[in-house]
Protein backbone atom coordinates (compact mmCIF):
# COMPACT_ATOMS: atom_id res chain seq x y z
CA UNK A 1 0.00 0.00 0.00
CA UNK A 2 1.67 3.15 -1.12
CA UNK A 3 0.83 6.85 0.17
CA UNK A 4 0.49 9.64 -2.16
CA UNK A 5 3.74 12.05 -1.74
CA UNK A 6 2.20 15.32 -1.70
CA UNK A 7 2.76 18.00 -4.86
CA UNK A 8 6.03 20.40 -4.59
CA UNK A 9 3.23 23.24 -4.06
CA UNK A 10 1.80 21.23 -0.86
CA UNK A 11 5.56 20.88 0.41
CA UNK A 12 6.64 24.24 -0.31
CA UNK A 13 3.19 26.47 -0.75
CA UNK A 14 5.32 29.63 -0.45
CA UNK A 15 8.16 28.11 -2.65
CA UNK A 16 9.81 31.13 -4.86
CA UNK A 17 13.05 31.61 -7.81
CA UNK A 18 16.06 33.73 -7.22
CA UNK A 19 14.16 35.74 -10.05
CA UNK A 20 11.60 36.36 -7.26
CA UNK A 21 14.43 37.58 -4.99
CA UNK A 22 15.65 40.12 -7.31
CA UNK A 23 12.05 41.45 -8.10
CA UNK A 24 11.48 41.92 -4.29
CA UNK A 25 14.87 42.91 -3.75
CA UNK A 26 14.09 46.02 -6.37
CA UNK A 27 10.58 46.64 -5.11
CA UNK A 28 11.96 47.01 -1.89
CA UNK A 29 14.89 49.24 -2.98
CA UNK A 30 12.11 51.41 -5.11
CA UNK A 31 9.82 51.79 -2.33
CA UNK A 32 12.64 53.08 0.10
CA UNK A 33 13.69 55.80 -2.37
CA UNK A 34 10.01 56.64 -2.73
CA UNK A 35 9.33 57.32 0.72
CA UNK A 36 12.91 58.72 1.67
CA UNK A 37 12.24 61.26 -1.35
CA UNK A 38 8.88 62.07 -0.48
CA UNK A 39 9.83 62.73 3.69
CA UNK A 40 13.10 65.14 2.41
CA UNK A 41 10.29 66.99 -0.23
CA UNK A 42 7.74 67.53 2.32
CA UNK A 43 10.18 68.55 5.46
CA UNK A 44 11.77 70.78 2.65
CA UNK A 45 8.39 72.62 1.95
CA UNK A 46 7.20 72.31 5.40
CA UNK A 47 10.24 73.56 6.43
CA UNK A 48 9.65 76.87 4.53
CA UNK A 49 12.69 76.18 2.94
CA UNK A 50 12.39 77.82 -0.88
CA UNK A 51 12.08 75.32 -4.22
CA UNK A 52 15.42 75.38 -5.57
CA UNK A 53 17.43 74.63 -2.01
CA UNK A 54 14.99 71.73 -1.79
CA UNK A 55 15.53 70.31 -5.22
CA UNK A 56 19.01 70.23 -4.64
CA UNK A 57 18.52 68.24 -1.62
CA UNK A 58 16.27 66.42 -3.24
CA UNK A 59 18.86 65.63 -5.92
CA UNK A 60 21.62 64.84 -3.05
CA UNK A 61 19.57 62.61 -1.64
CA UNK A 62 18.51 60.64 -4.34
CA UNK A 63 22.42 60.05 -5.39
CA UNK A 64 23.69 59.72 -1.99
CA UNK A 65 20.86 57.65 -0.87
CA UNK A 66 20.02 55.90 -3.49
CA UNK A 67 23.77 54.46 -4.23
CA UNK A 68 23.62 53.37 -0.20
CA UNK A 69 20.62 51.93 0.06
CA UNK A 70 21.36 49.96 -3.30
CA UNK A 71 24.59 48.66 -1.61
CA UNK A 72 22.64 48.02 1.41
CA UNK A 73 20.41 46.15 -0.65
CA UNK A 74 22.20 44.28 -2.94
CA UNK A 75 24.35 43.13 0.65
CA UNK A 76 21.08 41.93 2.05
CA UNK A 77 19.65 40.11 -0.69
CA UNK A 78 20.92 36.71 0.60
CA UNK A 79 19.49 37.22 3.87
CA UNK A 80 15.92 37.71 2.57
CA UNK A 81 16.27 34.74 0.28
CA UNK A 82 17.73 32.54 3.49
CA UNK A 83 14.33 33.80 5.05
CA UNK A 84 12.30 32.64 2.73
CA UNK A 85 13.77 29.71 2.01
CA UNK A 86 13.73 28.94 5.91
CA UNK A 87 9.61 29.95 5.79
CA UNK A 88 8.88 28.22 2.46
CA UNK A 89 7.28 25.59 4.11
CA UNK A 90 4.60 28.21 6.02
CA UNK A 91 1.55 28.80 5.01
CA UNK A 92 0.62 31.60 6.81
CA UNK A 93 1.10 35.40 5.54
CA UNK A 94 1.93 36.49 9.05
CA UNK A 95 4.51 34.65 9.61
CA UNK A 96 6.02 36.07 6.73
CA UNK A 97 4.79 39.40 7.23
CA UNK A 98 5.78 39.56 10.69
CA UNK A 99 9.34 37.98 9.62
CA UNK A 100 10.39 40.33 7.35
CA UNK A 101 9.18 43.23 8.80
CA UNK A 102 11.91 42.49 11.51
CA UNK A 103 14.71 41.84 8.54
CA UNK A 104 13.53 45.52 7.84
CA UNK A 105 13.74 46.60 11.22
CA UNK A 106 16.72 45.44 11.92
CA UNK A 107 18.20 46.69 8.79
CA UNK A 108 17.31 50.03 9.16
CA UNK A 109 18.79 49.71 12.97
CA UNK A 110 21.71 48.19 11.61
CA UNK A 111 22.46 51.09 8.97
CA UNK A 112 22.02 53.92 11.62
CA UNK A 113 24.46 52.03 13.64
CA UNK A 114 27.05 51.20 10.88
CA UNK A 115 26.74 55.33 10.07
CA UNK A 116 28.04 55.70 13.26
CA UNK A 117 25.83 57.53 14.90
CA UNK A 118 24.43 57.35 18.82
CA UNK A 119 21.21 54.73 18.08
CA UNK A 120 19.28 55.13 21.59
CA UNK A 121 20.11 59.31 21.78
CA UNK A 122 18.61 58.94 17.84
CA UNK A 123 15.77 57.03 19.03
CA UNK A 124 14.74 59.28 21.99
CA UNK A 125 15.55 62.33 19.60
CA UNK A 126 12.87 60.87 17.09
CA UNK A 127 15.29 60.78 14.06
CA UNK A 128 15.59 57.26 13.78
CA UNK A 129 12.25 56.40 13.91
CA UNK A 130 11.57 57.35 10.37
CA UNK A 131 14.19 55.18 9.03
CA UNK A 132 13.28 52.17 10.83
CA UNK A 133 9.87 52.59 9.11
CA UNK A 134 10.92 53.70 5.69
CA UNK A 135 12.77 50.13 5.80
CA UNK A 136 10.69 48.06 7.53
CA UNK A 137 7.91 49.09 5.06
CA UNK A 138 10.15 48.54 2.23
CA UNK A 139 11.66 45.19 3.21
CA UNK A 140 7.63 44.16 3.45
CA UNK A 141 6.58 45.43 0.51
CA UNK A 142 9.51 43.87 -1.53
CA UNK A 143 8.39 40.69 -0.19
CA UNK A 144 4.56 41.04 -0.78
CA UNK A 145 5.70 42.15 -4.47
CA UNK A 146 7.46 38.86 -5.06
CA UNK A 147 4.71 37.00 -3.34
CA UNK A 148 2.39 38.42 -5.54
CA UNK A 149 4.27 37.57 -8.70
CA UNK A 150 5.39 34.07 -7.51
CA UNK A 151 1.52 33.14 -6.91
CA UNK A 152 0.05 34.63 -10.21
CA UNK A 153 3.01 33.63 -12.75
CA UNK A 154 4.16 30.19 -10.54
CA UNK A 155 0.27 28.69 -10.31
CA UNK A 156 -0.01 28.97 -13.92
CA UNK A 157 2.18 26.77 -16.24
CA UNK A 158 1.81 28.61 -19.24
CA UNK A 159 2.98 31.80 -17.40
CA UNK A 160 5.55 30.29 -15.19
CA UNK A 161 9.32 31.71 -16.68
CA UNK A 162 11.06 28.74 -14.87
CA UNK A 163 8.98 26.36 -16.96
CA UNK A 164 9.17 28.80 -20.12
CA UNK A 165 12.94 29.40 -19.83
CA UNK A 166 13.91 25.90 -20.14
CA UNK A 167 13.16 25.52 -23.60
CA UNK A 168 16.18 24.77 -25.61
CA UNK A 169 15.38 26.66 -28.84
CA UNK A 170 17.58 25.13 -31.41
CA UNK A 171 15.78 21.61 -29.74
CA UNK A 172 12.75 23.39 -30.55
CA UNK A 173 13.24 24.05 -34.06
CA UNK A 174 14.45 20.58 -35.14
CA UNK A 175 11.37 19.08 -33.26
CA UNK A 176 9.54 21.85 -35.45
CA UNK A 177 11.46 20.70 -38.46
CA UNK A 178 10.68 17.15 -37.72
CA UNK A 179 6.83 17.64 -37.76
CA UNK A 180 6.70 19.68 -41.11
């Protein structure tokens, strides 16, 4: 009498590609620079400071911060994809929600600290607050981005790039040769 193994999805219902990584990886990066450009354009204006001063921090920050957190991200890439490979196996959203909403946490801690700066005066200050957010936001919305494509294009053979990218296309034009 022989049991029925169950299906790769039933193992693995959250299973995912290294293609999946980099998609979150860049969602995450893009929603960071989104927020961190928005908070500089709206403490510039709020701050009365005039157009052009705030363009140009706009523009400094977008360089400065965006070649950073790139690095940053690019450094914690393997992290999030040890993460998910660790939670694969988990059904439940939370879990995963909750999970790497404390890889963003912990990365935005970890960045204030690596910049050298006094963590627990920042945090009483208020100052690191918003970068704690900003990443633990990102980091989440990276991940629900790659969720979202893994489930639509994965479920779907006909969609699925890991299945599509296996063709071999000169094996696919002598089988097309073959039938003419």
């Amino acid at each position: 009498m022989s049991t029925a193994r169950p299906s790769p999805s039933e193992r693995a219902p959250m299973a995912f590609t290294c293609e999946d990584v980099g998609r979150g990886a860049f969602a995450a990066w893009t929603t960071f620079m989104a927020i961190l450009l928005a908070v500089i354009a709206t403490s510039g204006l709020l701050g009365r400071a005039d157009l052009p001063m705030t363009l140009v921090g706009l523009g400094y920050v977008a360089i400065i911060g965006g070649v950073i957190s790139a690095i940053v991200t690019v450094l914690l890439s393997p992290i999030a994809w040890l993460l998910g490979s660790l939670l694969r196996s988990i059904r439940q959203l939370s879990v995963h929600v909750v999970a790497f909403a404390l890889l963003g946490a912990g990365t935005g801690a970890g960045v204030l600290l690596l910049s050298g700066t006094d963590l627990v005066a920042m945090i009483f200050a208020g100052w690191a607050w918003p970068v704690i957010v900003a990443t633990t936001i990102s980091v989440v919305a990276g991940w629900a981005w790659a969720v979202r494509h893994a489930r639509r294009y994965h479920a779907d053979p006909a969609t699925d790039r890991r299945a599509l990218t296996r063709t071999d296309d000169d094996a696919a034009f002598e089988d097309h040769a073959l039938e003419d």
